[in-house]
PDB file of N, CA and C in Angstrom:
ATOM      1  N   UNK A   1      26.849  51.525  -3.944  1.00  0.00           N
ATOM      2  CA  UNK A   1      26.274  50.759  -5.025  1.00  0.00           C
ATOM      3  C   UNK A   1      27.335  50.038  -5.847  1.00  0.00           C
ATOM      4  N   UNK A   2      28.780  50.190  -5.903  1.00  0.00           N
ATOM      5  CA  UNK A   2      29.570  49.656  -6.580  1.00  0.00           C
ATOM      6  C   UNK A   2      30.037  48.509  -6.108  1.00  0.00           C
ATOM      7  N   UNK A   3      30.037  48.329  -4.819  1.00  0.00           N
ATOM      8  CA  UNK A   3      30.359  47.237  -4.569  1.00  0.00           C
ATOM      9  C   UNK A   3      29.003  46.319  -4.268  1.00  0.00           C
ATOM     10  N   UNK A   4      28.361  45.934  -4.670  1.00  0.00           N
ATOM     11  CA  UNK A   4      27.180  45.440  -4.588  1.00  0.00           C
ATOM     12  C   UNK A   4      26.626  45.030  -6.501  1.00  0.00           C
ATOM     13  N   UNK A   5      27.605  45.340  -7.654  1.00  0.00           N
ATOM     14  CA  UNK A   5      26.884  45.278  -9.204  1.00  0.00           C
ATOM     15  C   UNK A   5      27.833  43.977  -9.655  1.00  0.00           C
ATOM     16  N   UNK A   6      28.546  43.373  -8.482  1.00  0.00           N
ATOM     17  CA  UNK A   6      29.475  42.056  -9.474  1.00  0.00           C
ATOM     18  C   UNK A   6      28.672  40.897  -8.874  1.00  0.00           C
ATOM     19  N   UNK A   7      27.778  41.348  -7.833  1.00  0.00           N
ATOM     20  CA  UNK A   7      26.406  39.651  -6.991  1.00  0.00           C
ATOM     21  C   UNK A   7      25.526  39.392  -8.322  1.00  0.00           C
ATOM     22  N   UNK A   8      25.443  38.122  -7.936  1.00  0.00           N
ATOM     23  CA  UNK A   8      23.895  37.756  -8.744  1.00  0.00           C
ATOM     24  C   UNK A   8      23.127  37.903  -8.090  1.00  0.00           C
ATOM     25  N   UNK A   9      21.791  38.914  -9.179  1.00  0.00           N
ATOM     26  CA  UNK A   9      20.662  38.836  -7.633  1.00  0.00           C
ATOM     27  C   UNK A   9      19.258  38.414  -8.099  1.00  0.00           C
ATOM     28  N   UNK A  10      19.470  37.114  -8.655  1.00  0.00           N
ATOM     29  CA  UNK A  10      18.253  36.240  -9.235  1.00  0.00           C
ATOM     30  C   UNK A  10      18.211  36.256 -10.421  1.00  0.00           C
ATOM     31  N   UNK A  11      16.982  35.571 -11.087  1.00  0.00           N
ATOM     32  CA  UNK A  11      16.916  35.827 -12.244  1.00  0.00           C
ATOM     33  C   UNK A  11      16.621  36.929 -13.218  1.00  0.00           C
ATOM     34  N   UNK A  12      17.689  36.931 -14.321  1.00  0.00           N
ATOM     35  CA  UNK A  12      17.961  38.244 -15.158  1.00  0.00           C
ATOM     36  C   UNK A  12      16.901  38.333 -15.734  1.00  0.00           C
ATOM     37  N   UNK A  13      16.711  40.032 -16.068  1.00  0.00           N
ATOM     38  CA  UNK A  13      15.394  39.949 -16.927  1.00  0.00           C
ATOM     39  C   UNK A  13      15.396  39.550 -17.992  1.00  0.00           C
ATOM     40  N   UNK A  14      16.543  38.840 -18.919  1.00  0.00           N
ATOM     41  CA  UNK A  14      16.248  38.887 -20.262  1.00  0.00           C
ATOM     42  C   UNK A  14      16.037  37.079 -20.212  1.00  0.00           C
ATOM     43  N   UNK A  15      15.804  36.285 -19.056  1.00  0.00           N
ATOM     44  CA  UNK A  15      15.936  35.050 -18.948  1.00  0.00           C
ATOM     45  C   UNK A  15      13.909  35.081 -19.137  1.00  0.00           C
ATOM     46  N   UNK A  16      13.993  33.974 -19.768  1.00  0.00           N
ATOM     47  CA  UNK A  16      11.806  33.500 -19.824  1.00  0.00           C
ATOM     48  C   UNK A  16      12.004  33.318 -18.220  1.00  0.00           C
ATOM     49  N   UNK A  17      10.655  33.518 -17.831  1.00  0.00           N
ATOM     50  CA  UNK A  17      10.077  32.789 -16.541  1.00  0.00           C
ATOM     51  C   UNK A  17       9.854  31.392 -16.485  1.00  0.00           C
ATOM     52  N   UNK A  18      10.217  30.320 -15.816  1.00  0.00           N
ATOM     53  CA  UNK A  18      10.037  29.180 -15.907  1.00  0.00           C
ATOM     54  C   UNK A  18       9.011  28.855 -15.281  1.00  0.00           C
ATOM     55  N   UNK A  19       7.871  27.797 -15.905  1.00  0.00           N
ATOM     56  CA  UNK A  19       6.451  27.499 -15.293  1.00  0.00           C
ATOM     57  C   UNK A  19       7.067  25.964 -14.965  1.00  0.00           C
ATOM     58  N   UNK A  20       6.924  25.526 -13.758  1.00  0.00           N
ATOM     59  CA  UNK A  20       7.046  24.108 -13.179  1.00  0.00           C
ATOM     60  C   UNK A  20       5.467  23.434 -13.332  1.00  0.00           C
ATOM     61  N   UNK A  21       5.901  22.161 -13.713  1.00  0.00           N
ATOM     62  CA  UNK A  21       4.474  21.532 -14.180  1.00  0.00           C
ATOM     63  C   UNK A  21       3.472  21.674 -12.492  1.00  0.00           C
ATOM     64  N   UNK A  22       2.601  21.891 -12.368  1.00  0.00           N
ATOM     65  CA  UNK A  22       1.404  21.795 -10.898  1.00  0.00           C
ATOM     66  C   UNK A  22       1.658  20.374  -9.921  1.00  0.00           C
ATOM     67  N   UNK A  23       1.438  20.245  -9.191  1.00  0.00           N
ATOM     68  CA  UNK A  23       1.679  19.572  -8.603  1.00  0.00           C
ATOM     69  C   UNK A  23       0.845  18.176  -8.887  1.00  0.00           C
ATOM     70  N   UNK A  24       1.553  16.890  -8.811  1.00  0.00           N
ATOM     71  CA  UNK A  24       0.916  15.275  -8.802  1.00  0.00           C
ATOM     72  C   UNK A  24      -0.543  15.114  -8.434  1.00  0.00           C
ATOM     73  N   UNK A  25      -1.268  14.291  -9.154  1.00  0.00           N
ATOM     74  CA  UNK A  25      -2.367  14.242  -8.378  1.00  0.00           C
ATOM     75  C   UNK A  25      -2.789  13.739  -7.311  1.00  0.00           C
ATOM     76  N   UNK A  26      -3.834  13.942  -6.811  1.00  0.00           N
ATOM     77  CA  UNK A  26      -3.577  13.216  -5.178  1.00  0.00           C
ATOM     78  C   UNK A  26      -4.417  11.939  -4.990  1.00  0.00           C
ATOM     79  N   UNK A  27      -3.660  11.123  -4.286  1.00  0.00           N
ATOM     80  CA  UNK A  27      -3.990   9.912  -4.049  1.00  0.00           C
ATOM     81  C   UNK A  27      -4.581   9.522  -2.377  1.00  0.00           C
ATOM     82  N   UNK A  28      -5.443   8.723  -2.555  1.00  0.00           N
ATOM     83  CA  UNK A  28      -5.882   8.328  -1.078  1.00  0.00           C
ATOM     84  C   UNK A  28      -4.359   7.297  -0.429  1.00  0.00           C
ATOM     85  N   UNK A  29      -4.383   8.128   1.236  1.00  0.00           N
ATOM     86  CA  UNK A  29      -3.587   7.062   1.749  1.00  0.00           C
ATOM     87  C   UNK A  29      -3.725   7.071   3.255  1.00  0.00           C
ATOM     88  N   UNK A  30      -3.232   6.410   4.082  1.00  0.00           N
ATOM     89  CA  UNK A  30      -3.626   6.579   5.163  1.00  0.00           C
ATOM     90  C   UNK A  30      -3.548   7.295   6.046  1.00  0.00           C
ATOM     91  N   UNK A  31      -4.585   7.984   6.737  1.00  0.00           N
ATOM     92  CA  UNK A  31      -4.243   8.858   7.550  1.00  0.00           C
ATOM     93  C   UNK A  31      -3.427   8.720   8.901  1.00  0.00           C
ATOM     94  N   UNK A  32      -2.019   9.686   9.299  1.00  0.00           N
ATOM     95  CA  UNK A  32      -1.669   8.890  10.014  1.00  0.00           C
ATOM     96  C   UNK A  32      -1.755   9.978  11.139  1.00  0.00           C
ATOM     97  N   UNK A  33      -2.543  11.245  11.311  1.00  0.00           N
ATOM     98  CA  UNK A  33      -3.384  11.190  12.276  1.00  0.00           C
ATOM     99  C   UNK A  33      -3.925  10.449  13.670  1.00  0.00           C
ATOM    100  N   UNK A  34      -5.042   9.621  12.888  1.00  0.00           N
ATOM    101  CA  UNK A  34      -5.445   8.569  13.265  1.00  0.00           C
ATOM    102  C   UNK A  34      -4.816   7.051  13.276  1.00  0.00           C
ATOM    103  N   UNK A  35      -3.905   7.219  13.136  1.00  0.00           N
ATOM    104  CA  UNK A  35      -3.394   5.992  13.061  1.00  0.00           C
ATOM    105  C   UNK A  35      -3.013   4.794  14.369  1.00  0.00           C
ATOM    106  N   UNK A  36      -3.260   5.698  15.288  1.00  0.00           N
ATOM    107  CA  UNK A  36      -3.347   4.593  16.489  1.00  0.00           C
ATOM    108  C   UNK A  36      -4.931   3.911  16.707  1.00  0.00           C
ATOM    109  N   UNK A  37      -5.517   4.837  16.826  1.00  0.00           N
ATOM    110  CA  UNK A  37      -7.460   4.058  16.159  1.00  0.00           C
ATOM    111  C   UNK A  37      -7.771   3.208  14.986  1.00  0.00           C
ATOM    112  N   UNK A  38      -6.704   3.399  14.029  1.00  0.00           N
ATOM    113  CA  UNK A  38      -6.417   2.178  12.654  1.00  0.00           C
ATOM    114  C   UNK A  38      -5.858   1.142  13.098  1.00  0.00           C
ATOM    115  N   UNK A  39      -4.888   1.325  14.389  1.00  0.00           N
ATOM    116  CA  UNK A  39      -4.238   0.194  15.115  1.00  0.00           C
ATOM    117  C   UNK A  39      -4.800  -0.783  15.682  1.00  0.00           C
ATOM    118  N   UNK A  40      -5.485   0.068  16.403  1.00  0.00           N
ATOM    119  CA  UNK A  40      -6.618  -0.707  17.338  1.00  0.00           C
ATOM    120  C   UNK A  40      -7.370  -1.372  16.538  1.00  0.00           C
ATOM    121  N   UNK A  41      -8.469  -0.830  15.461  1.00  0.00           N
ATOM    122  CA  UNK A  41      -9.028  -1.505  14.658  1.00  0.00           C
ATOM    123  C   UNK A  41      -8.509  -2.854  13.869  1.00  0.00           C
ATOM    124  N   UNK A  42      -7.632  -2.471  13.644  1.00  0.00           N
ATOM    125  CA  UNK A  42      -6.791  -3.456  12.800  1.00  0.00           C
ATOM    126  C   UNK A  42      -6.283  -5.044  13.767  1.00  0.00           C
ATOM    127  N   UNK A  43      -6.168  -4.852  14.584  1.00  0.00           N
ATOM    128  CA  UNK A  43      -5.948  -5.549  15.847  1.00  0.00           C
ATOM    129  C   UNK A  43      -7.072  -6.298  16.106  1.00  0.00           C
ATOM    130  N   UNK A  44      -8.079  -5.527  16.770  1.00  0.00           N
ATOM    131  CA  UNK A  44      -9.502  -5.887  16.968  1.00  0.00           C
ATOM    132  C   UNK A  44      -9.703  -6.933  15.841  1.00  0.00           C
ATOM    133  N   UNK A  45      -9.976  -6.835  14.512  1.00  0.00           N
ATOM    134  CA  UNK A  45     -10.205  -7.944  13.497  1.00  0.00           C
ATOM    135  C   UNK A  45      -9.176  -9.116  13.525  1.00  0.00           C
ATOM    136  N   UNK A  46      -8.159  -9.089  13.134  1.00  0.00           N
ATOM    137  CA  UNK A  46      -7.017 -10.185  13.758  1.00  0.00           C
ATOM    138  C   UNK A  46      -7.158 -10.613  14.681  1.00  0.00           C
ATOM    139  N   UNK A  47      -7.472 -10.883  15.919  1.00  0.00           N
ATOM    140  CA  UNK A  47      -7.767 -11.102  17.587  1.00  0.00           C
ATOM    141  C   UNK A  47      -9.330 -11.838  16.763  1.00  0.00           C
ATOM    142  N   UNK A  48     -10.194 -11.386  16.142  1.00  0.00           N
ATOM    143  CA  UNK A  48     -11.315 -11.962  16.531  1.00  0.00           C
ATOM    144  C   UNK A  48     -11.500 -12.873  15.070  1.00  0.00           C
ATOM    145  N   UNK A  49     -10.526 -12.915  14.600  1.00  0.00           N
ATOM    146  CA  UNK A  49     -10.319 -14.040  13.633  1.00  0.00           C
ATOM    147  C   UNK A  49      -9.325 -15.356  13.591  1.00  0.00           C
ATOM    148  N   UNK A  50      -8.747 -15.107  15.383  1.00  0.00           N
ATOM    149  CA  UNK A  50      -8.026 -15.664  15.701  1.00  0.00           C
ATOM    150  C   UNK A  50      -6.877 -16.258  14.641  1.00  0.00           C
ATOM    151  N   UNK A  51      -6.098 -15.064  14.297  1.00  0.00           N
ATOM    152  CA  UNK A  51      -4.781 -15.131  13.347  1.00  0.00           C
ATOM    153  C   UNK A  51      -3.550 -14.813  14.621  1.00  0.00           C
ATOM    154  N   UNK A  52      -2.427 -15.743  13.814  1.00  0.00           N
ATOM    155  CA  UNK A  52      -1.104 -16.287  14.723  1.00  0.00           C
ATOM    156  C   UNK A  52      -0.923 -14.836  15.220  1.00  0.00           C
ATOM    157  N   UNK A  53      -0.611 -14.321  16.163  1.00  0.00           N
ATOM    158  CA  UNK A  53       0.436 -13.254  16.615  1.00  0.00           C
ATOM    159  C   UNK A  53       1.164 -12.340  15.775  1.00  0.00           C
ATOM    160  N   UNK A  54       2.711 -13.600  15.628  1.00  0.00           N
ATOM    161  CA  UNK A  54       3.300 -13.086  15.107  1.00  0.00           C
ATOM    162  C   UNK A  54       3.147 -12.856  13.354  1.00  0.00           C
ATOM    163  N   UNK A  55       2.365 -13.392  12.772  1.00  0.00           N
ATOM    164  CA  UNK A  55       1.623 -13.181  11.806  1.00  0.00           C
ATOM    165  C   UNK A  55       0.866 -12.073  11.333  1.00  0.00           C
ATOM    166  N   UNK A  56      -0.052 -11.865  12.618  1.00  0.00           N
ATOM    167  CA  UNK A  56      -0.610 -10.990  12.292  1.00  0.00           C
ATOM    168  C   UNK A  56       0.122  -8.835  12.611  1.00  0.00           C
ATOM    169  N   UNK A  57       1.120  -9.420  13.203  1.00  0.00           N
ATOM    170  CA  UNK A  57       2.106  -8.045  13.629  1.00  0.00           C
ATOM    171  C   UNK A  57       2.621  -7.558  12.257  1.00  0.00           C
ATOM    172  N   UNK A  58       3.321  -8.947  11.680  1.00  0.00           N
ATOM    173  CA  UNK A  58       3.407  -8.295  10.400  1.00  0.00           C
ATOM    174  C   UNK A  58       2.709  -8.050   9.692  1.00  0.00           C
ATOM    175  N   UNK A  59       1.630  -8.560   9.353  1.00  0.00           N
ATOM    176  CA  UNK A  59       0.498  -8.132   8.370  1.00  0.00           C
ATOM    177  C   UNK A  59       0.088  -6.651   8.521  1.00  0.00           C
ATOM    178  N   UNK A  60       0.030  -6.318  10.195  1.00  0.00           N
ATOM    179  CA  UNK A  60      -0.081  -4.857  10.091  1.00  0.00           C
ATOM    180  C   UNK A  60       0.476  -4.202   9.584  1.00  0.00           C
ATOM    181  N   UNK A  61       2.040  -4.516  10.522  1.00  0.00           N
ATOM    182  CA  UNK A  61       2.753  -3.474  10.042  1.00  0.00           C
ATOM    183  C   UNK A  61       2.554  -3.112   8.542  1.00  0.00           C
ATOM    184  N   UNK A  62       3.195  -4.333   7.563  1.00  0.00           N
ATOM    185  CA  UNK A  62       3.180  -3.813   5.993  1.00  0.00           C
ATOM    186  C   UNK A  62       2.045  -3.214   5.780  1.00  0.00           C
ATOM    187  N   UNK A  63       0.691  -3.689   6.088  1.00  0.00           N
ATOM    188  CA  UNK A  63      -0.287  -2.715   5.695  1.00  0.00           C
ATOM    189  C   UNK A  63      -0.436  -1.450   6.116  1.00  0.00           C
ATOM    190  N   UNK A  64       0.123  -1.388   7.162  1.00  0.00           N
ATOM    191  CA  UNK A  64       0.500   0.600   7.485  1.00  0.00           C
ATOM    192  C   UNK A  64       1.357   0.722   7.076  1.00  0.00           C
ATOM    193  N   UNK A  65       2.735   0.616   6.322  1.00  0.00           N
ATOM    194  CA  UNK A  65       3.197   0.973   5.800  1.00  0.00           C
ATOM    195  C   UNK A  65       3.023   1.402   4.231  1.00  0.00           C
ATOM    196  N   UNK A  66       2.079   0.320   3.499  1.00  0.00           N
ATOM    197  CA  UNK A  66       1.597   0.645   1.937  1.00  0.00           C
ATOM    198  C   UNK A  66       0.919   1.274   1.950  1.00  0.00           C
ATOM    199  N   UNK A  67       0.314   1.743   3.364  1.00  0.00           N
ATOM    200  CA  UNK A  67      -1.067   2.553   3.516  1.00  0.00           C
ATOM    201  C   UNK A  67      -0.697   4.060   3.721  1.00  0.00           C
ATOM    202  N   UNK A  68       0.562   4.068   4.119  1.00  0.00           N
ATOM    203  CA  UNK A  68       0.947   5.252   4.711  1.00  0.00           C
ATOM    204  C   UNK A  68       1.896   5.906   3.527  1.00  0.00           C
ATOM    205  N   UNK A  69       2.587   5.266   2.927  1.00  0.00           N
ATOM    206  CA  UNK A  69       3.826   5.518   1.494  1.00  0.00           C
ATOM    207  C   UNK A  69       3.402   5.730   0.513  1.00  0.00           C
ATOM    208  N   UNK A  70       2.766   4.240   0.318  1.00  0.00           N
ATOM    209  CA  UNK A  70       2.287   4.109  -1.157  1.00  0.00           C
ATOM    210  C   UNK A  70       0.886   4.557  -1.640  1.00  0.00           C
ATOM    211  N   UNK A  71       0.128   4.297  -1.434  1.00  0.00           N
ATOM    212  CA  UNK A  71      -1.496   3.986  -0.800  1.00  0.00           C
ATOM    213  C   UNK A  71      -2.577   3.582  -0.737  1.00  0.00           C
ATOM    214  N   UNK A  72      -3.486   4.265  -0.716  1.00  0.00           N
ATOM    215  CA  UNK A  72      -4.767   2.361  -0.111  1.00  0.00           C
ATOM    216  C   UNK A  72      -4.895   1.265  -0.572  1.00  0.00           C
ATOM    217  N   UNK A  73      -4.523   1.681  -2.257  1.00  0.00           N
ATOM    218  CA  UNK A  73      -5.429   0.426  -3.072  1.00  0.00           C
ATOM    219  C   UNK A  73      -4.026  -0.266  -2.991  1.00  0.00           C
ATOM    220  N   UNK A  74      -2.908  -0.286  -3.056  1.00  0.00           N
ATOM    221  CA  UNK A  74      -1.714  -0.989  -3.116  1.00  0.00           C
ATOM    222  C   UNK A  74      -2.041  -2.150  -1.436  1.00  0.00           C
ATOM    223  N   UNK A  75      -2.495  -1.423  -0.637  1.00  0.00           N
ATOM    224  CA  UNK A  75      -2.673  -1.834   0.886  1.00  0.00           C
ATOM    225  C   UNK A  75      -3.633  -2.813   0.360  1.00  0.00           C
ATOM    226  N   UNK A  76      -4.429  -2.343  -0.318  1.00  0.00           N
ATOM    227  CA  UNK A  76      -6.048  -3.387  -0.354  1.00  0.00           C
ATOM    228  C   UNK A  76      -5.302  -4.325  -1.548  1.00  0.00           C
ATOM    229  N   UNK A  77      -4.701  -3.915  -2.227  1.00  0.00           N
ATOM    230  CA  UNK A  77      -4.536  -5.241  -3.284  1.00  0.00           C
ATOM    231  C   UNK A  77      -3.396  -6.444  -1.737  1.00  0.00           C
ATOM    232  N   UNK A  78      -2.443  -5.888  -1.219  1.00  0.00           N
ATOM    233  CA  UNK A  78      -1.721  -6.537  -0.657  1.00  0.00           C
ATOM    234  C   UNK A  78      -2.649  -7.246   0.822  1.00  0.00           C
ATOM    235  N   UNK A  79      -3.225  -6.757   0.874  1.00  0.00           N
ATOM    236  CA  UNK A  79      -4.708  -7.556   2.060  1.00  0.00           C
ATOM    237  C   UNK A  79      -5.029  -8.384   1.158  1.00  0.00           C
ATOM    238  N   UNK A  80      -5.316  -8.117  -0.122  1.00  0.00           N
ATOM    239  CA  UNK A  80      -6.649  -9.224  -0.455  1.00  0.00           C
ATOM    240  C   UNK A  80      -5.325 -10.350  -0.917  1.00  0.00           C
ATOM    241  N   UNK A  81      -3.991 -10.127  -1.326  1.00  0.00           N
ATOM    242  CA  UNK A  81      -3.218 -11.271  -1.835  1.00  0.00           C
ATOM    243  C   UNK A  81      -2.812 -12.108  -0.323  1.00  0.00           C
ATOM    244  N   UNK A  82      -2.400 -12.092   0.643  1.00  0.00           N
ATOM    245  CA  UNK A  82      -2.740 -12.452   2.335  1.00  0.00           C
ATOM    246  C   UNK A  82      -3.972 -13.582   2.514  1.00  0.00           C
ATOM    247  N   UNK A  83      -4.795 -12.827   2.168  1.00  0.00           N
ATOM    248  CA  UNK A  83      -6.105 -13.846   1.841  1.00  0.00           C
ATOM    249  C   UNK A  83      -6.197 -14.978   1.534  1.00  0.00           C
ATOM    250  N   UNK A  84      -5.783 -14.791  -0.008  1.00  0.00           N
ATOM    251  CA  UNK A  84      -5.219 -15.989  -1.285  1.00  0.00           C
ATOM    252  C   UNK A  84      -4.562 -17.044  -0.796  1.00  0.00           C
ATOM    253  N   UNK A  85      -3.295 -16.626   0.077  1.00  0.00           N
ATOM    254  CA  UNK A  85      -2.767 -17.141   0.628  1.00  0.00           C
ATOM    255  C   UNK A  85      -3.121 -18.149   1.646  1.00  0.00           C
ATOM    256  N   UNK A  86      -4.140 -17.369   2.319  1.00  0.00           N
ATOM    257  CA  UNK A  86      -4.990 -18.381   3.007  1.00  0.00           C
ATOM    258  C   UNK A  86      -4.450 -17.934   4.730  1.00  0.00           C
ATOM    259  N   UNK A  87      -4.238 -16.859   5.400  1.00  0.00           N
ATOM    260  CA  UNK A  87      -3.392 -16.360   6.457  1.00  0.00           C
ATOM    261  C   UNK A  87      -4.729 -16.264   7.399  1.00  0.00           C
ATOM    262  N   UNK A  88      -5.638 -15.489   6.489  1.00  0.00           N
ATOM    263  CA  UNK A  88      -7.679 -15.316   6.971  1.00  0.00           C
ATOM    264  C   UNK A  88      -8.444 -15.468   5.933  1.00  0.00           C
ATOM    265  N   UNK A  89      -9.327 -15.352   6.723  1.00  0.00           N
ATOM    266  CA  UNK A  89     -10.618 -15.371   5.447  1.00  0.00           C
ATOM    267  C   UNK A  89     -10.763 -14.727   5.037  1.00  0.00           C
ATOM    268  N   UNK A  90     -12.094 -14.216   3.964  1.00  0.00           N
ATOM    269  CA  UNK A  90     -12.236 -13.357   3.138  1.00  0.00           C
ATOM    270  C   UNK A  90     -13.146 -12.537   4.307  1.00  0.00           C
ATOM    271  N   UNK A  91     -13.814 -12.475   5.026  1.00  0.00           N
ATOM    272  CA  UNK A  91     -14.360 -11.536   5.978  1.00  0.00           C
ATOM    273  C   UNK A  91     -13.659 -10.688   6.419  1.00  0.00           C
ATOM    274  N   UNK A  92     -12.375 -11.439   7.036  1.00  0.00           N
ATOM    275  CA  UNK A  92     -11.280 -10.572   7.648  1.00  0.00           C
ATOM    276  C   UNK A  92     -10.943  -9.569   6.612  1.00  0.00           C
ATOM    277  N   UNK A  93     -10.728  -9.864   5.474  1.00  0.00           N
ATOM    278  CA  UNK A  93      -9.898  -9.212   4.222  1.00  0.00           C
ATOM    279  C   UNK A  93     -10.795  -7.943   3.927  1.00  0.00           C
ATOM    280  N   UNK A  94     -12.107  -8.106   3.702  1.00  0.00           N
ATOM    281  CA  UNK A  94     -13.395  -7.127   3.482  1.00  0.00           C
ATOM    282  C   UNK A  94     -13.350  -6.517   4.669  1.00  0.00           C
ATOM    283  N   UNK A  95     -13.268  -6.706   6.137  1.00  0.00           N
ATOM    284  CA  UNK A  95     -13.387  -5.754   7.018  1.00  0.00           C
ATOM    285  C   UNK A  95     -11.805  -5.090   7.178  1.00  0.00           C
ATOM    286  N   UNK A  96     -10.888  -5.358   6.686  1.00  0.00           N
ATOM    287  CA  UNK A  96      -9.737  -4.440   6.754  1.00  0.00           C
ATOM    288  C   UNK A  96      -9.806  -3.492   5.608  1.00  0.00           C
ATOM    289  N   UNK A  97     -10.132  -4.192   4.464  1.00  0.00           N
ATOM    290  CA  UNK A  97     -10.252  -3.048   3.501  1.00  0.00           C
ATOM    291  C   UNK A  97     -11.164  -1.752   3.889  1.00  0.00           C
ATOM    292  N   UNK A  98     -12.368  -2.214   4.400  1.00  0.00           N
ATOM    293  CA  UNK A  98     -13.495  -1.344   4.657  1.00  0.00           C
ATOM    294  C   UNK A  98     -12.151  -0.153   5.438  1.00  0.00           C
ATOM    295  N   UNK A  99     -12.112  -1.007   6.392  1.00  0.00           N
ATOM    296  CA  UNK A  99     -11.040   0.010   7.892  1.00  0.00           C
ATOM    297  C   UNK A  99     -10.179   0.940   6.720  1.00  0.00           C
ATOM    298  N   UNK A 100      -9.322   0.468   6.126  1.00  0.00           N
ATOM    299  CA  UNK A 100      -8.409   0.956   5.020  1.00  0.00           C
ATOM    300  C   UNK A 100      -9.189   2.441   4.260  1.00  0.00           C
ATOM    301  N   UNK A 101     -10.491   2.369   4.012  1.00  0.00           N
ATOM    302  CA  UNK A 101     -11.044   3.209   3.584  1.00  0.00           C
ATOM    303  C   UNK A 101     -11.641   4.200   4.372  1.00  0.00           C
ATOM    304  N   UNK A 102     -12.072   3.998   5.563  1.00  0.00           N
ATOM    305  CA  UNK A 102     -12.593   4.590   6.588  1.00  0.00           C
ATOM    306  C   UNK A 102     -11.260   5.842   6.913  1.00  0.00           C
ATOM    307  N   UNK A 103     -10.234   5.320   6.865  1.00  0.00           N
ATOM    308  CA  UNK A 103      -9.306   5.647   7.984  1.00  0.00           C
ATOM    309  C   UNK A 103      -8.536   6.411   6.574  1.00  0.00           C
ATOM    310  N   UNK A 104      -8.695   6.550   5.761  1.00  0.00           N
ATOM    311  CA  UNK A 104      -7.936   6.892   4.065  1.00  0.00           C
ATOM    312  C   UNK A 104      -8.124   8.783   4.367  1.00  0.00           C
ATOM    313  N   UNK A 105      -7.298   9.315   3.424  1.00  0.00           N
ATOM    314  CA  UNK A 105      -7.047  10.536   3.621  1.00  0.00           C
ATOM    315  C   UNK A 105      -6.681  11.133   1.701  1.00  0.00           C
ATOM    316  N   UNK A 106      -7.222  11.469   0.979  1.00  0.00           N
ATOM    317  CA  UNK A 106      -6.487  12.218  -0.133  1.00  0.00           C
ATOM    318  C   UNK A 106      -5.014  13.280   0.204  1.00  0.00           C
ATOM    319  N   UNK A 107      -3.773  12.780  -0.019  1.00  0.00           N
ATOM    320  CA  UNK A 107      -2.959  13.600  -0.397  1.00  0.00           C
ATOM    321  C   UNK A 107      -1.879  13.708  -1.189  1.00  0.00           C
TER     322      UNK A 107
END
């Protein structure tokens, strides 16, 4: 036992217990699970709105990425500004969001 009383062995009793605030609240984002069926989907609408290629590769991508990091509504505000822009229509924009929500996950 003597050589074993000069370690620290956690916190002392005369220290308070520290309470860490609970954890963040949770936010919808994309599930990435499913995320090759979000692919497809996502694809499927682009293809039948006949948007450029390489246009529309990126549009995915960033939207799986804000969808996947940040989450949905950042994705859906950045779909609907795409729009504005004039890249698709507003159909396209409403059926990705829809997808965006379908495919959404709380965490």
């Amino acid at each position: 036992m003597a050589g074993n009383s000069g370690r620290y062995k956690g916190r002392r009793s005369r220290e308070p217990r520290r309470h860490y605030p609970h954890a963040r609240e949770r936010t919808p984002m994309l599930n990435l699970n499913r995320l090759t069926m979000f692919r497809y989907g996502i694809r499927e609408i682009m293809s039948d709105y006949k948007v450029d290629e390489a246009v529309a590769s990126s549009v995915i991508a960033s939207v799986i990425a804000k969808g996947s990091r940040i989450s949905i509504d950042s994705a859906k505000t950045f779909v609907r500004g795409q729009e504005t822009i004039g890249i698709y229509p507003k159909k396209a924009s409403d059926e990705i969001c829809f997808l965006l929500e379908e495919f959404s996950k709380h965490r």
